[in-house]
Protein backbone atom coordinates (compact mmCIF):
# COMPACT_ATOMS: atom_id res chain seq x y z
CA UNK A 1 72.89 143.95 110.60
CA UNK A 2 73.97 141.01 112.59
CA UNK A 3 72.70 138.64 110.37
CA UNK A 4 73.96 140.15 107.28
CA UNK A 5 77.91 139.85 109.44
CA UNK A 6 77.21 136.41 110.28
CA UNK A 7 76.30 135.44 106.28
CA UNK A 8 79.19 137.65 105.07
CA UNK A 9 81.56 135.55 107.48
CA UNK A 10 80.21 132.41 106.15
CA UNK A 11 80.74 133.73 102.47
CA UNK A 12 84.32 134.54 103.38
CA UNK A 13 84.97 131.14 105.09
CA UNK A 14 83.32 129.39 102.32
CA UNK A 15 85.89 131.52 99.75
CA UNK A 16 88.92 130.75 102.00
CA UNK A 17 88.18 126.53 102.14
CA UNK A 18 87.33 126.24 98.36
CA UNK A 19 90.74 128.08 97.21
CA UNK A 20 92.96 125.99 99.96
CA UNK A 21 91.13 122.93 98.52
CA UNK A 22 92.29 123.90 94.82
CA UNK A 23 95.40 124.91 95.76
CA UNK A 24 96.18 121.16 97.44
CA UNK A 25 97.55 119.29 95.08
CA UNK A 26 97.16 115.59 94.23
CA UNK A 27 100.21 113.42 94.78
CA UNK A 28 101.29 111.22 91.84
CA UNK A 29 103.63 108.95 91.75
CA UNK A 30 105.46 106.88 88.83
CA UNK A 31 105.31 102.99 89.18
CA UNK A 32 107.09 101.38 86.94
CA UNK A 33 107.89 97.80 85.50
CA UNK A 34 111.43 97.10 85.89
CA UNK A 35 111.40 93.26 85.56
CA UNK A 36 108.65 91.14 84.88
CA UNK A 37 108.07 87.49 84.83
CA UNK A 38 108.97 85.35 81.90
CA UNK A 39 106.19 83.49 79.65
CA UNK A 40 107.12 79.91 80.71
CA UNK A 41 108.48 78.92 83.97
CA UNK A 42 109.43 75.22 84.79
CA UNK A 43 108.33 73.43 88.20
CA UNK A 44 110.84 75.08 91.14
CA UNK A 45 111.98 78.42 88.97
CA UNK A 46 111.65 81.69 90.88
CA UNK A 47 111.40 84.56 88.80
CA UNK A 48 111.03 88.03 91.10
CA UNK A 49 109.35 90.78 89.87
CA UNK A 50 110.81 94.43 90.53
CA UNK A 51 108.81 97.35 90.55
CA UNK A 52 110.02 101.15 90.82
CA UNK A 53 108.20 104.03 92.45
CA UNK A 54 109.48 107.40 92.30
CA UNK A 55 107.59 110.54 93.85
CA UNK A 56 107.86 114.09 93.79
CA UNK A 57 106.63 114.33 97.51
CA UNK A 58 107.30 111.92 99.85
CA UNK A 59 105.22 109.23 100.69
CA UNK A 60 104.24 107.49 103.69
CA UNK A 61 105.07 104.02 102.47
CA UNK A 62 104.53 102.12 98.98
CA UNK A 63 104.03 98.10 98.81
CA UNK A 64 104.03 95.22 96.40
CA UNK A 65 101.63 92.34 97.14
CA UNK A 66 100.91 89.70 94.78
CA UNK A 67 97.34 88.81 93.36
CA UNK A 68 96.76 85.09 92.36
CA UNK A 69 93.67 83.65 90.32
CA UNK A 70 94.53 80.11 91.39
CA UNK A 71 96.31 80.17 94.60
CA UNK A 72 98.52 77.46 95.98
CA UNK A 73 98.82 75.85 92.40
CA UNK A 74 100.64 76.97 89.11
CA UNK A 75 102.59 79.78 90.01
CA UNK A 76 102.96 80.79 93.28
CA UNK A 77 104.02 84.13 95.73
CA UNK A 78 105.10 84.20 99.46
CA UNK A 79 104.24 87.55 100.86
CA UNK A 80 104.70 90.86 99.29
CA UNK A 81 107.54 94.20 99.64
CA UNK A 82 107.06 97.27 101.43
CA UNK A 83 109.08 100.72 101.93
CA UNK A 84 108.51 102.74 104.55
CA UNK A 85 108.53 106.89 103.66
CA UNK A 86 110.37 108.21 101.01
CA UNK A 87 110.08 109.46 97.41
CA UNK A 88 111.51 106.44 95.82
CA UNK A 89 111.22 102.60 96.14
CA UNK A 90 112.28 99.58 94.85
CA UNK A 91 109.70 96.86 95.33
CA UNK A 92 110.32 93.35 95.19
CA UNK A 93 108.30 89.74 94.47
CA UNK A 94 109.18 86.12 94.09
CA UNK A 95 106.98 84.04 92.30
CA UNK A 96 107.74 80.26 91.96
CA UNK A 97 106.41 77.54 89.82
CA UNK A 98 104.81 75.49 91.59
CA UNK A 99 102.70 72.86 89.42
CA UNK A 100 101.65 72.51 85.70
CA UNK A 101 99.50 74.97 84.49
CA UNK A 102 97.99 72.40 81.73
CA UNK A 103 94.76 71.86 83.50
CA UNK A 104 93.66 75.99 83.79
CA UNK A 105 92.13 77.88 81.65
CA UNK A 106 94.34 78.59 78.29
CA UNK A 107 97.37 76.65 79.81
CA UNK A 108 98.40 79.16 81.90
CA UNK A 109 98.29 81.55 85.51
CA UNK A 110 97.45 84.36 85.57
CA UNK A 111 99.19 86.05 88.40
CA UNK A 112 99.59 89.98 89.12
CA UNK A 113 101.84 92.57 91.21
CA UNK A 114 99.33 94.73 92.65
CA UNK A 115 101.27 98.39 94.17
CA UNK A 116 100.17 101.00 96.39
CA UNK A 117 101.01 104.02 97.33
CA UNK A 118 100.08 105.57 100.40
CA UNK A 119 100.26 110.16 101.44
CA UNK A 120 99.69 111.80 104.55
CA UNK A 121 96.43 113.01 103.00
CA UNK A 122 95.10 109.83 102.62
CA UNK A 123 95.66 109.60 98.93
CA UNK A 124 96.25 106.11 97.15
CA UNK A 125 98.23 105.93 93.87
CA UNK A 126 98.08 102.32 92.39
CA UNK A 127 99.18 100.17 89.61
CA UNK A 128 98.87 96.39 88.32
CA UNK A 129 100.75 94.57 86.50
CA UNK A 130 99.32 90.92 85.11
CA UNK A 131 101.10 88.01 83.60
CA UNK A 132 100.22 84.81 82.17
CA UNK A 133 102.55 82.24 83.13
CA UNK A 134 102.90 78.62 81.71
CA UNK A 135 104.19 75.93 83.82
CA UNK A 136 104.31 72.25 81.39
């Protein structure tokens, strides 16, 4: 009799975690685009990219970091953008050209905005965005 309690219990307990687990839901968030970089920069432009993020439950922060094939030469990026809780962001990067892109592969950088976006439960929602970018 005891033993048949004990395996109803864990039957019960095993019901009661599998339904809270369906019942969480997964956090999503939009990331979107607003400005991109142009095609062709010339040596000392800045161009900054702006990202959006917009969440139906809050986050604990979202950031912007940029991701660079060649770095130091073509186009470059100081540092990334981060917002700290919230359901909406506006994410910034600079990217500058730096050298002539003549010499890489197809004549250009390829550079990215890579964005995160972090929830209390650990989640991660995340988005790139890639350009090429000449520099003659």
């Amino acid at each position: 009799m005891k033993k048949l309690t004990q395996i109803t219990l864990l039957i019960a307990l095993s019901i009661v975690l599998a339904t809270s687990l369906l019942a969480a839901t997964v956090p999503t968030a939009t990331i979107k685009l607003v400005r991109g970089l142009p095609k062709v920069m010339e040596v000392g432009e800045s161009y900054t990219v702006v990202i959006k993020v917009v969440s139906e439950q809050p986050f604990i922060w979202a950031m912007a970091l940029p991701d660079l094939q060649f770095p130091g030469k073509g186009v470059i990026a100081q540092g990334g953008d981060h917002a700290a809780g919230g359901t909406t962001a506006r994410l910034e990067v600079t990217f500058t050209a730096k050298s002539s892109t003549a010499e890489m592969p197809g004549g250009v950088a390829p550079v990215a905005v890579v964005v995160g976006v972090r929830y209390t439960n650990g989640y991660v929602v995340s988005q790139q965005f890639g350009f090429e970018v000449a520099v003659p």
